[in-house]
Protein backbone atom coordinates (compact mmCIF):
# COMPACT_ATOMS: atom_id res chain seq x y z
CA UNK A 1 212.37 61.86 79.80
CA UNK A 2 216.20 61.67 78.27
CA UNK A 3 217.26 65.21 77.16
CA UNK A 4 217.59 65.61 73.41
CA UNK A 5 221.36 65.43 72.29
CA UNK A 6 222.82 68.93 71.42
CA UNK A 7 221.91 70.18 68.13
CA UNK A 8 224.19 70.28 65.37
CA UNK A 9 224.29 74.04 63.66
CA UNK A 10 226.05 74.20 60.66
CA UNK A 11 227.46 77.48 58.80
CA UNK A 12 225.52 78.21 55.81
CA UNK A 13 226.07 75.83 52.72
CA UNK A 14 228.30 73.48 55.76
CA UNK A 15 226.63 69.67 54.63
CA UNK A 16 228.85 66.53 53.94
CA UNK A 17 228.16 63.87 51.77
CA UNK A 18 226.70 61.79 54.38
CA UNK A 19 223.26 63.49 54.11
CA UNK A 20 222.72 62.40 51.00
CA UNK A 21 219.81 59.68 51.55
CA UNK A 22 216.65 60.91 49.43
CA UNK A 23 213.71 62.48 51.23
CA UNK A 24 210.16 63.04 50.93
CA UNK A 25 209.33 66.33 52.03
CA UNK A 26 206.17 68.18 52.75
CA UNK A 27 206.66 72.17 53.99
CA UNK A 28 203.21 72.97 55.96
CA UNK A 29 203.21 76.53 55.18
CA UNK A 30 200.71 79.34 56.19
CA UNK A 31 201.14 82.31 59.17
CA UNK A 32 200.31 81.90 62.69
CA UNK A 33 197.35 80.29 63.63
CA UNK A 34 196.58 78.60 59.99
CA UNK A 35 196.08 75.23 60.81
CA UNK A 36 199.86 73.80 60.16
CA UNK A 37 199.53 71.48 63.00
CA UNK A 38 196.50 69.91 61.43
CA UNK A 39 198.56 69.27 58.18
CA UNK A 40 201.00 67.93 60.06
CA UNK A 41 198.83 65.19 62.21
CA UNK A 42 197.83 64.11 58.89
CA UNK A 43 201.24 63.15 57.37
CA UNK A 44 202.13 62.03 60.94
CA UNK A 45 199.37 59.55 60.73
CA UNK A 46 200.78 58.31 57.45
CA UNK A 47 204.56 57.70 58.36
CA UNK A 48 206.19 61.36 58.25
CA UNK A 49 208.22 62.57 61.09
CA UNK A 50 208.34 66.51 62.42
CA UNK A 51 211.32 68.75 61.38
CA UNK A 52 209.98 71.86 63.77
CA UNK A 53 210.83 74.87 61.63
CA UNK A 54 209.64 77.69 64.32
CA UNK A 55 211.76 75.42 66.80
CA UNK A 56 214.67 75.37 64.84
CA UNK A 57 214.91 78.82 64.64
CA UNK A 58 214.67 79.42 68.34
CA UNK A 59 217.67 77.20 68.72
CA UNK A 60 215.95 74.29 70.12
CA UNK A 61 216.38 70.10 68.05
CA UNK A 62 213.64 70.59 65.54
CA UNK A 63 212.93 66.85 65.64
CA UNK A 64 212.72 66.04 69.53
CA UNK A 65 211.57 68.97 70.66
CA UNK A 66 208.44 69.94 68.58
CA UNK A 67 206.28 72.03 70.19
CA UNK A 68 208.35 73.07 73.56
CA UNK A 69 207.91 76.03 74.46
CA UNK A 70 211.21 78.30 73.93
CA UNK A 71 214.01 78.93 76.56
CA UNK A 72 216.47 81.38 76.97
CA UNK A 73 218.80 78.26 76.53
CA UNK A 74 217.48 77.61 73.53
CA UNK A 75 217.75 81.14 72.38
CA UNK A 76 221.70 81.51 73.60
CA UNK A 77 223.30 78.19 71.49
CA UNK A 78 222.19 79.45 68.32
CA UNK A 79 225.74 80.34 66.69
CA UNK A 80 226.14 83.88 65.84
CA UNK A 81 226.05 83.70 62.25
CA UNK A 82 222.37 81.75 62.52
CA UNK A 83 221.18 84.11 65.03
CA UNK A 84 221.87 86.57 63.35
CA UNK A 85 220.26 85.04 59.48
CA UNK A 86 216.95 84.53 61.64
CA UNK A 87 216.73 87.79 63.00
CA UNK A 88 217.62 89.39 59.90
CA UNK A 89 215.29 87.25 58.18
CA UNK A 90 211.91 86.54 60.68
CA UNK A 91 212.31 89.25 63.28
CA UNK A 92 213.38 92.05 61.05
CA UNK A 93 212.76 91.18 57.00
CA UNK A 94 209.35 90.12 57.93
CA UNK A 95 208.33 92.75 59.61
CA UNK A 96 209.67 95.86 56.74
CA UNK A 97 208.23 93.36 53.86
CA UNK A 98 204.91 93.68 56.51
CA UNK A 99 205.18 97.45 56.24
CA UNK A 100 205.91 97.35 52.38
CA UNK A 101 209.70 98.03 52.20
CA UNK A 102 212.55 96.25 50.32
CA UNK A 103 214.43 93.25 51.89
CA UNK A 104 217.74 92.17 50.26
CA UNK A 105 217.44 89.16 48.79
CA UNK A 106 220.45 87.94 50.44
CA UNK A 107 218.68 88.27 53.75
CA UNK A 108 216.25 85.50 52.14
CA UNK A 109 218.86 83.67 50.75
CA UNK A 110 221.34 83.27 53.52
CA UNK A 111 218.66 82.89 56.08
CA UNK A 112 217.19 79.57 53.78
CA UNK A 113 220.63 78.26 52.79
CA UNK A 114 220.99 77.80 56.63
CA UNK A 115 217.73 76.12 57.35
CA UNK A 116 217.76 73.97 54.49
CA UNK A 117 221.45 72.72 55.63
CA UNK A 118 220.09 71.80 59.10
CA UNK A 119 217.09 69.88 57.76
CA UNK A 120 219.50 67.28 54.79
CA UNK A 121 221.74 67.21 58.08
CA UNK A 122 219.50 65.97 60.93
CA UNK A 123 216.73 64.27 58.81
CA UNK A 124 219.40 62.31 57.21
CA UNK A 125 221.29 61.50 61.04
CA UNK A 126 217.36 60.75 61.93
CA UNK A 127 217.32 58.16 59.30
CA UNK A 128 214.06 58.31 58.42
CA UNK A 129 213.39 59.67 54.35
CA UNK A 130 209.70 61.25 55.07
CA UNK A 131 209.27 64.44 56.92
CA UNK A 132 206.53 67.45 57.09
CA UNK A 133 208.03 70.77 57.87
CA UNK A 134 205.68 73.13 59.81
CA UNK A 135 207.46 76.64 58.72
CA UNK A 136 206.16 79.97 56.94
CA UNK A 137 207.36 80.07 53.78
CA UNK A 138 205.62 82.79 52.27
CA UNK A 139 206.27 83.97 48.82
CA UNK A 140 206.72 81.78 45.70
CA UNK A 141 210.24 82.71 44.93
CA UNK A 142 211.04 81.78 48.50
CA UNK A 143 209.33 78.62 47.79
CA UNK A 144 211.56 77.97 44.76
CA UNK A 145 214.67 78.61 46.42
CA UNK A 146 213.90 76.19 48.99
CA UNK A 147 212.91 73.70 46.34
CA UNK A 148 216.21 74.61 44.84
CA UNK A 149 218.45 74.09 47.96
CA UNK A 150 217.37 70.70 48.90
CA UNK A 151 217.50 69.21 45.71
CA UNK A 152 218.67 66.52 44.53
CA UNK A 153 218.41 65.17 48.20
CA UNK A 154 215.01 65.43 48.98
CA UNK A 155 211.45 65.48 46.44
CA UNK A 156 209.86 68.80 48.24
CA UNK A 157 205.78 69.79 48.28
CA UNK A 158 204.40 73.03 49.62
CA UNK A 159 200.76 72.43 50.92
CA UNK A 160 199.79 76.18 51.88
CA UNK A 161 196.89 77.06 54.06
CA UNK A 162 195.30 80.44 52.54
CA UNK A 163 193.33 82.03 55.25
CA UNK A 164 191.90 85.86 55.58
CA UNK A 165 193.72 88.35 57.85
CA UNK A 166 190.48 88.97 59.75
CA UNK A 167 190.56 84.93 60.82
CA UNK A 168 194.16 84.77 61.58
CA UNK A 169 193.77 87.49 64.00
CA UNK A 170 190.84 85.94 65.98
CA UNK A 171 192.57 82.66 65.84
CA UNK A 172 195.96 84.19 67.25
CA UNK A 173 193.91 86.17 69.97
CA UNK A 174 191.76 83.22 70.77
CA UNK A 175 194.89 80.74 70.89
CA UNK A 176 197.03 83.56 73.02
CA UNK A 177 194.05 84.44 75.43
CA UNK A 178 194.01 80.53 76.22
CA UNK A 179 197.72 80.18 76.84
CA UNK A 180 197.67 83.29 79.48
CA UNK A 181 194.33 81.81 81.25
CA UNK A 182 196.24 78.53 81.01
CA UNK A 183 198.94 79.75 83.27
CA UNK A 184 196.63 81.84 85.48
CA UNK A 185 196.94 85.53 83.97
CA UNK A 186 195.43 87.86 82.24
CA UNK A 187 195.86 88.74 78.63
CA UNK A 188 197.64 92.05 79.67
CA UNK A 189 199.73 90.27 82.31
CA UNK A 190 200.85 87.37 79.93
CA UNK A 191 201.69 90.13 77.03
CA UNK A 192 203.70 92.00 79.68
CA UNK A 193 205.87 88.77 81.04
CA UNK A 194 206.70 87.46 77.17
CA UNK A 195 206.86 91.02 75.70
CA UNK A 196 207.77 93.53 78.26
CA UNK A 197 207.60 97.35 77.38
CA UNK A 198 204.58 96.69 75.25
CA UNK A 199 200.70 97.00 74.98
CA UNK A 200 198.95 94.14 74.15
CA UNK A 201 197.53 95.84 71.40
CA UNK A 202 201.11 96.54 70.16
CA UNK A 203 202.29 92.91 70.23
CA UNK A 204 198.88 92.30 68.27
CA UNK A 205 199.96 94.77 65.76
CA UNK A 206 203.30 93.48 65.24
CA UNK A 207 201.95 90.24 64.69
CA UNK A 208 199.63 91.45 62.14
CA UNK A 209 202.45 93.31 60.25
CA UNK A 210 204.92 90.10 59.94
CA UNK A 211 201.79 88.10 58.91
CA UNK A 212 201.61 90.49 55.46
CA UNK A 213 203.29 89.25 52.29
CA UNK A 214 201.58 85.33 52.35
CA UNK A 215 201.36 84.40 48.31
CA UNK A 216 198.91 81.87 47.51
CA UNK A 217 200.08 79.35 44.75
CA UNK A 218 201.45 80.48 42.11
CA UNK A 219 199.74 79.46 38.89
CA UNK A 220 201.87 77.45 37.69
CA UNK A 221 204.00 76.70 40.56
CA UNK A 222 205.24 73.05 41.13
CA UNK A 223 204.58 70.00 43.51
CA UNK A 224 202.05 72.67 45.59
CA UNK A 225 198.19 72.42 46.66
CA UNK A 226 196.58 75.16 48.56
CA UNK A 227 194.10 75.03 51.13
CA UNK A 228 191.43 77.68 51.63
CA UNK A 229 190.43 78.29 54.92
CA UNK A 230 187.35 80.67 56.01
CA UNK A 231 185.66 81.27 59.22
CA UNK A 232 183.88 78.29 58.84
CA UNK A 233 186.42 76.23 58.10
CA UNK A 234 186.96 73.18 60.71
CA UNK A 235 189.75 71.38 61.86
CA UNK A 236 188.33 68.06 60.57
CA UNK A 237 187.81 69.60 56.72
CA UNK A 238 191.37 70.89 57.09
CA UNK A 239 192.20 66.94 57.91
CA UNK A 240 190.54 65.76 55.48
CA UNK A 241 191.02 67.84 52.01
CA UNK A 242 194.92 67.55 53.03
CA UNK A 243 194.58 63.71 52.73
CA UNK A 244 193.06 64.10 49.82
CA UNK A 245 195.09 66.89 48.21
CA UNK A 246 198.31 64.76 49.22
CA UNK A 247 196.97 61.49 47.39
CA UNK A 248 196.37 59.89 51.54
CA UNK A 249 192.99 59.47 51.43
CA UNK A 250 190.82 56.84 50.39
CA UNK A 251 188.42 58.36 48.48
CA UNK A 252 189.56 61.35 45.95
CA UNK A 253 186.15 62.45 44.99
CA UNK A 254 185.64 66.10 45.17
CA UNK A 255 182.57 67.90 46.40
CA UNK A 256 182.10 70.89 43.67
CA UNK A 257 179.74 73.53 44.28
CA UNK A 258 178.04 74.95 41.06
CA UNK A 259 175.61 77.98 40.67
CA UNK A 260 175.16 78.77 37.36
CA UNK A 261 174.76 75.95 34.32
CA UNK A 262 176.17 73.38 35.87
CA UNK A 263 173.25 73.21 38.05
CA UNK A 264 171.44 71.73 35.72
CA UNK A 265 170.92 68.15 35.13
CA UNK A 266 170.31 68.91 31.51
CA UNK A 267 174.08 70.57 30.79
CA UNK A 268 175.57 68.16 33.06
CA UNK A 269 174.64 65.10 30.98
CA UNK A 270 175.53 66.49 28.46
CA UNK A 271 179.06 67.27 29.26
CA UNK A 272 179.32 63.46 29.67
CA UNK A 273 179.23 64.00 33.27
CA UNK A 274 178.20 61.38 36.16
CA UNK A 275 178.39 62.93 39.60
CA UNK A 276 178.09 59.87 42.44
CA UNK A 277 175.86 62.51 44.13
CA UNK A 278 173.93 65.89 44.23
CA UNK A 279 172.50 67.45 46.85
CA UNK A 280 171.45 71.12 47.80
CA UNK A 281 173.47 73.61 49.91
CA UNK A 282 174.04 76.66 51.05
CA UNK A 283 177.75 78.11 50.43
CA UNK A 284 179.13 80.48 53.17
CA UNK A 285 180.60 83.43 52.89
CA UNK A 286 179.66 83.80 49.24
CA UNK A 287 176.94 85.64 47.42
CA UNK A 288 175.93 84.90 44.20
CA UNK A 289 176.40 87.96 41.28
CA UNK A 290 175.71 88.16 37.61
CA UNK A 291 178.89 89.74 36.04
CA UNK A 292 180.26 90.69 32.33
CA UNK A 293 178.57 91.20 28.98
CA UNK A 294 176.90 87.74 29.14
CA UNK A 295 175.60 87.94 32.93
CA UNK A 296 176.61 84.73 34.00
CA UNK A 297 176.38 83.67 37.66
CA UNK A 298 179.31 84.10 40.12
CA UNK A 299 180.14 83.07 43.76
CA UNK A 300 181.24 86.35 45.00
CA UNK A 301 183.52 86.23 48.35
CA UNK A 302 181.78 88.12 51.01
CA UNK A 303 181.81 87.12 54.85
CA UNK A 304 178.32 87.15 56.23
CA UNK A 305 176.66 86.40 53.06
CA UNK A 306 175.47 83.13 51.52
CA UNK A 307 173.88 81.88 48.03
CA UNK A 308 172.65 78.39 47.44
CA UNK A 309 173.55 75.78 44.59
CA UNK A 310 173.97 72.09 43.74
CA UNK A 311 176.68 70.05 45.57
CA UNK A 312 177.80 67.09 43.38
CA UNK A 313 180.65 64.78 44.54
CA UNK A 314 182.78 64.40 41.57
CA UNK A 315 185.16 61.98 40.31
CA UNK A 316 188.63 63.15 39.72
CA UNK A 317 188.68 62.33 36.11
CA UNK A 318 184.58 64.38 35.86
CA UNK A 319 186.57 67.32 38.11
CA UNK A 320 189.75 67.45 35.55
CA UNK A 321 187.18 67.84 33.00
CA UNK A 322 184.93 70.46 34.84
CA UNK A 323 188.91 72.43 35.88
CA UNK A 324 189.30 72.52 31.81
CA UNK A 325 186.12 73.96 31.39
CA UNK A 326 186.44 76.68 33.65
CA UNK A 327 189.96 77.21 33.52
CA UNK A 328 189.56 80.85 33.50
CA UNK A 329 188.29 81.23 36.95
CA UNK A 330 190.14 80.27 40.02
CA UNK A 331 189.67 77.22 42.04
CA UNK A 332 189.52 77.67 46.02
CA UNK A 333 187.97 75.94 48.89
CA UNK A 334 184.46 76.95 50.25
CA UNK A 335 182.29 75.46 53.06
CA UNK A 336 178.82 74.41 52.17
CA UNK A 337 175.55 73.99 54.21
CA UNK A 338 173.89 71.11 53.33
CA UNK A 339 170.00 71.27 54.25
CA UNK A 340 170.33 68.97 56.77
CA UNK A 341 172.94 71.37 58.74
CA UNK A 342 176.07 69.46 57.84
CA UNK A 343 178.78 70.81 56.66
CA UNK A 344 181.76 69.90 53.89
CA UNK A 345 184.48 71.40 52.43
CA UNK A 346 184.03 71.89 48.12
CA UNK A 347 185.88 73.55 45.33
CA UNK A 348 184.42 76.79 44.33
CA UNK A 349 185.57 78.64 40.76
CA UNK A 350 185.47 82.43 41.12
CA UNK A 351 186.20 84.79 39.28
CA UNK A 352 190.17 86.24 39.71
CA UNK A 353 190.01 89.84 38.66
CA UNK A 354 193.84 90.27 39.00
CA UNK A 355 194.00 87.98 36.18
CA UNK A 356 192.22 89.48 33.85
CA UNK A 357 193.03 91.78 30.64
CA UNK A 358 191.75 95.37 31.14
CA UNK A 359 189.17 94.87 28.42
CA UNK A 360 187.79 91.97 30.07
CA UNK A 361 188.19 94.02 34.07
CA UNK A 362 186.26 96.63 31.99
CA UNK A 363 183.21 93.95 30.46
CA UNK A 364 182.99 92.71 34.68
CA UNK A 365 182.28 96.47 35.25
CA UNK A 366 179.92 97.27 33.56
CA UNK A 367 177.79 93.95 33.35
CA UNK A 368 174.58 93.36 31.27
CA UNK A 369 171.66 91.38 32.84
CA UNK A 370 171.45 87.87 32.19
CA UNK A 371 169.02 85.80 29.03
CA UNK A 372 165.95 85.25 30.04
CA UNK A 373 166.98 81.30 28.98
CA UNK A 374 170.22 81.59 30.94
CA UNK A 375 167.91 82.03 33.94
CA UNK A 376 165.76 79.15 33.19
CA UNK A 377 168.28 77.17 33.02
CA UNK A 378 169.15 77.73 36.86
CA UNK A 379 165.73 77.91 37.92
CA UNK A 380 164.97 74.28 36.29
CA UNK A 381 168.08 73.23 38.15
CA UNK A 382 167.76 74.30 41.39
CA UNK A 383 164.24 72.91 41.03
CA UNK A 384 165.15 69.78 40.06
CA UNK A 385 167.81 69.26 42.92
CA UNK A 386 165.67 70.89 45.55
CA UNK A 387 167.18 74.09 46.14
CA UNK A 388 165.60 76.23 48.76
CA UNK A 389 162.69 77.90 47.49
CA UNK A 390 163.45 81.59 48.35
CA UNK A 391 166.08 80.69 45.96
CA UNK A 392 164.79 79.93 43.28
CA UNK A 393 162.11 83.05 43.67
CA UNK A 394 164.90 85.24 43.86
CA UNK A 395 166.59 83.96 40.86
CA UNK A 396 163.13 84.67 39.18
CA UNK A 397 163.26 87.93 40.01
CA UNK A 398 165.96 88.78 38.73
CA UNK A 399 166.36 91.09 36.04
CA UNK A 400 167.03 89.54 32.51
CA UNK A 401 167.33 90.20 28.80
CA UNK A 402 163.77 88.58 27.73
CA UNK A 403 164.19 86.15 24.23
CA UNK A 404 163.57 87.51 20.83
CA UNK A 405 160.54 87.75 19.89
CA UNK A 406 159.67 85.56 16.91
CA UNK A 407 158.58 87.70 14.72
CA UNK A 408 162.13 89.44 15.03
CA UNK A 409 164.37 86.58 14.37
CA UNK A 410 166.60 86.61 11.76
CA UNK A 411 167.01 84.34 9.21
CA UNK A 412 168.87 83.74 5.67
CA UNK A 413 166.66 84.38 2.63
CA UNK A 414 166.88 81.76 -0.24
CA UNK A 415 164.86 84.17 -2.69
CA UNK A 416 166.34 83.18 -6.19
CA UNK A 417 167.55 79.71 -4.84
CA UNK A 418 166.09 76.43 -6.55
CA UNK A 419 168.96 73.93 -6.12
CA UNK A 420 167.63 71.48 -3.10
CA UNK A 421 170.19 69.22 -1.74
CA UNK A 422 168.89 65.66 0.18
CA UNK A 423 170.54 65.07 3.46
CA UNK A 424 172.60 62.36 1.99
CA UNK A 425 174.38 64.78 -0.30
CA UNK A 426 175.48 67.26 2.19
CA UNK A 427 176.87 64.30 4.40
CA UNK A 428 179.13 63.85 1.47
CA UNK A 429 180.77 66.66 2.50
CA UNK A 430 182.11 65.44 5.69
CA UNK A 431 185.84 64.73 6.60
CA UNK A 432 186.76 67.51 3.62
CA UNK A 433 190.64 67.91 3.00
CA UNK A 434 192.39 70.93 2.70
CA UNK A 435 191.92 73.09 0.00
CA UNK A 436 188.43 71.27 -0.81
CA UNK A 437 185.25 73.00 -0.64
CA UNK A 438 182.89 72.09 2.11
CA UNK A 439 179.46 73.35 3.94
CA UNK A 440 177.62 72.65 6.53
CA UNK A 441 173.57 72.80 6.75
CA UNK A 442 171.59 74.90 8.71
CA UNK A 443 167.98 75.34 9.24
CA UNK A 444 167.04 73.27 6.15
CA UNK A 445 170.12 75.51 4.12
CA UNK A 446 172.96 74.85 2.89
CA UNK A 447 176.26 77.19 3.24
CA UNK A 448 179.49 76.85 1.74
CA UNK A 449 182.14 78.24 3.73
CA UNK A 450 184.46 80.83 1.77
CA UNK A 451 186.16 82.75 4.79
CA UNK A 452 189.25 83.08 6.32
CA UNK A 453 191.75 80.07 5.61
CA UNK A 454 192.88 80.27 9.00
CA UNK A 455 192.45 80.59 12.46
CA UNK A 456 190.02 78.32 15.23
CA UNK A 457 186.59 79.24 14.15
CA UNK A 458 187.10 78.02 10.65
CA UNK A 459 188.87 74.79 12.19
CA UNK A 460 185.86 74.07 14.25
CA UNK A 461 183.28 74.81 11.39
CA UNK A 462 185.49 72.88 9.24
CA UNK A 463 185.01 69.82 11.91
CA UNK A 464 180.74 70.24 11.07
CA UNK A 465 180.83 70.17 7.50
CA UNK A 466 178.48 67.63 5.81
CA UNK A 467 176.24 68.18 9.29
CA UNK A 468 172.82 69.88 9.64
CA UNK A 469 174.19 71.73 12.88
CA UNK A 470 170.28 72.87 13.71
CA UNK A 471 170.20 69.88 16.10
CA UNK A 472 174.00 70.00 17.44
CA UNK A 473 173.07 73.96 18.46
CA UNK A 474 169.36 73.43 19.99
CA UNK A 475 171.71 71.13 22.25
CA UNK A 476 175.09 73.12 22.93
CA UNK A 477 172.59 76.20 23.46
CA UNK A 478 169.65 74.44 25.73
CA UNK A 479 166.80 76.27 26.38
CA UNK A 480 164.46 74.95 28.80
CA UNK A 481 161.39 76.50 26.70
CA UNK A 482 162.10 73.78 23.51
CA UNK A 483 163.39 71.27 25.62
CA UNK A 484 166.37 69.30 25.07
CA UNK A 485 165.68 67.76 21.10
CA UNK A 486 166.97 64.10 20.74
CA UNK A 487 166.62 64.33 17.23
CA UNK A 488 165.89 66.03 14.14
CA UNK A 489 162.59 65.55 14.51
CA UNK A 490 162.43 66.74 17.68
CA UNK A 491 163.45 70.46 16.45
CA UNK A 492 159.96 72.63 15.72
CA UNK A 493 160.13 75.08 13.12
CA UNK A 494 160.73 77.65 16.27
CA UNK A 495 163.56 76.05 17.24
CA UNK A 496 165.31 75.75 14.21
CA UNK A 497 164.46 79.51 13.91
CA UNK A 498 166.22 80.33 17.19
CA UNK A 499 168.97 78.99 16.11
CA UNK A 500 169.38 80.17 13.17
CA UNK A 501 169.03 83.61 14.33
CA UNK A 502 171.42 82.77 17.16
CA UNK A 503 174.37 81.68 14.74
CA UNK A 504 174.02 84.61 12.64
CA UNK A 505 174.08 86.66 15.61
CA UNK A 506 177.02 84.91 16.76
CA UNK A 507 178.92 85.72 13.57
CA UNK A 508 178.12 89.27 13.43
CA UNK A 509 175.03 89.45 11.63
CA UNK A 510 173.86 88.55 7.73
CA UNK A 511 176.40 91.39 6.49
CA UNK A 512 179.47 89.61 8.39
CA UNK A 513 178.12 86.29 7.73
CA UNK A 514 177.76 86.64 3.83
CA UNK A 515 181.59 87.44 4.23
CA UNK A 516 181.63 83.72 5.50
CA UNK A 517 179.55 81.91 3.79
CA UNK A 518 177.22 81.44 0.68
């Protein structure tokens, strides 16, 4: 085939005006042995062209030479000045930030400036405007400055591929071990030919150190998805949740795995909403945990284990609803077992304990055992979607806080009360304006609110008034013992107990709630 023309290499900062066509562009970021070149096939398949990062930093034309392997020739027309960034940068900065000590930021800054010249310079003498970028770009402030240099030229997305330490290393050994046998040697042999003077084990070491320092996404970091990768992970659910991450796919339903409430048909209905399907699984890597004051479930990450759940396929306006919901928890990629021994990739929320208060890291600590009608809940659920049934014996057994007994409940007294109100008079009350009275009914009472003028509870008690909430809590608070009441007449005298004693339990008790209302 024709060899490539030379390659251009600028100074840092060197570009004319003549690169200034606009360009989509996607960085495939993650360490060795990720999954980059899956990313890449995918925005291949749709149109993009290669800009080899690893290539152009060996030397080598980033666009017509993806994938070569590296020669000394390569290697010796770098210009000092870049040789010199990339070293400082790859060979050397990655490898102290790998140990824990400081790089300059001008080591980052100078080494970037340079690459980002190279890629508005040959992209634009290319002449294409859509290109994926295979490169490690590790940290989010390196991330921004990239974003940063190539703007207003180019519209730039990071899609990172998150994967454990433990993986990367089997995948780099596995991927290594193939090239050496490819080329008739041994591991030890091929170690000693491309990195003479050291053990295998030492290269292997090295490797592991410049891996350190990946950041996932940022919370709110721009224009970037993430991919979470786990042993289980394949190739083709890489493929595929980049298409659909990256808008390329033709479907953007999202399998979501759920374990605790959101099991159940019940809550899901009435949440408003309509997954196009459910089906049990198994999620790997993952065991399930009650956790903080409340109990409630948790997928806990922990290779070897597994828990099972509901899989429901989602629409993406149901998911942006169910990603408000649980906004406190972090949303990550899991592989699920479906009975039938297929496998897909689904969002799973855990828990993020790095972003949590110290109050609340202390409440996770020392966690209370779940309601006895929280655990209903999930064993109705994972009956009614056909969860495994060691599962749902095991979430029997589990230890709980039982309910109340009735004879304990509390409730208001209306000793020395004889004003009755009909149901049409207290709906009077709804839609008050400020600085009117109002109430809301409860239980077959009445209670005028004369709290605190301020603050979100009295907003959304304010938003009741002129309601009997009995029914509107028997609902939001489902307990599979009642079942779910459609109406008022639905509620038993039991019911409308339970919840009575629930919202004064909620409020602090009949002292705190006298403060509240009358």
């Amino acid at each position: 085939s024709r060899a490539p023309e030379p390659v251009a290499h600028l100074a840092a900062g060197e570009v004319n005006s003549q690169t200034s066509t606009f360009m989509q562009i996607v960085f495939a970021s993650g360490a060795s042995g990720a999954g980059k070149t899956t990313v890449c096939n995918v925005l291949v398949e749709n149109g993009y062209k290669i800009f080899d990062g690893d290539i152009w930093c060996a030397g080598g034309d980033p666009i017509n030479q993806v994938d070569c392997a590296v020669t000394s020739a390569m290697v010796s027309s770098r210009p000092p000045a870049m040789a010199k960034a990339v070293t400082d940068a790859i060979s050397i900065g990655r490898t102290k930030m790998g140990k824990g000590e400081p790089v300059a930021w001008e080591v980052w800054e100078t080494f970037y400036t340079f690459m980002c010249d190279a890629i508005k310079l040959q992209t634009a003498k290319n002449g294409h405007d859509r290109w994926v970028v295979p490169f490690a770009v590790y940290r989010v402030v390196e991330r921004d400055l990239v974003r940063n240099l190539l703007s207003p030229t180019a519209d730039v997305t990071f899609i990172l591929l998150n994967v454990p330490e433990s993986v990367l290393a089997d995948r780099v050994y596995n991927r290594t071990a193939g090239k050496a046998k490819e080329q008739g040697m041994t591991m030890e042999e091929y170690m000693a030919r491309f990195h003479p003077g050291k053990t295998t084990q030492e290269v292997l070491d090295g490797w592991k150190i410049r891996r350190a320092g990946f950041e996932p996404k940022g919370r709110n970091e721009p224009k970037t998805f993430q991919i979470d990768v786990s042993r289980a992970t394949t190739k083709e659910m890489v493929h595929s949740e980049a298409e659909r991450q990256l808008g390329l796919s033709k479907s953007q339903d999202v399998w979501y795995f759920a374990t605790g409430s959101m099991m159940n048909p019940v809550l899901i209905k009435g949440r408003n909403l309509n997954p196009t399907k459910s089906v049990p699984a198994r999620l790997i890597d993952y065991k399930l945990q009650f956790l903080g004051r409340s109990g409630f479930a948790a997928n806990v990450p922990e290779e070897g284990r597994s828990t099972h759940g509901v899989l429901h396929l989602m629409t993406p306006e149901d998911f942006k609803q169910i990603n408000e919901e649980e906004r406190g928890y972090d949303s990550v990629n899991g592989v699920a077992q479906l009975y039938d021994g297929s496998t897909v990739m689904c969002t799973v929320f855990v828990v993020n304990m790095s972003n949590l208060t110290p109050a609340d890291k202390e409440k996770f600590t020392h966690a209370l055992p779940p309601a006895e009608r929280y655990i209903d809940r999930l064993v109705e659920g994972a009956k009614h979607y056909g969860c495994a049934s060691e599962f749902v014996n095991w979430l029997r057994a589990q230890p709980c806080t039982p309910r109340k007994p009735v004879d304990q409940l509390v409730s208001l007294s209306t000793v020395g009360l004889s004003t009755t109100w009909s149901l049409k008079e207290l709906e009077q009350h709804k839609n008050p304006q400020e600085g009117t009275a109002w109430c809301i009914g409860l239980n077959g009472k009445v209670l005028q609110y004369i709290g605190p003028q301020e603050g979100k509870a009295r907003k959304r008690l304010m938003a009741w008034s002129g309601e009997d909430v009995t029914l509107r809590l028997a609902k939001e608070m489902y307990d599979p013992k009642y079942g779910l009441p459609q109406t008022s007449a639905d509620i038993t005298p039991e019911l409308a107990l339970v919840q009575e004693d629930k919202f004064i339990t909620v409020w602090g008790g009949l002292a705190a709630l006298n403060k509240m209302f009358h």
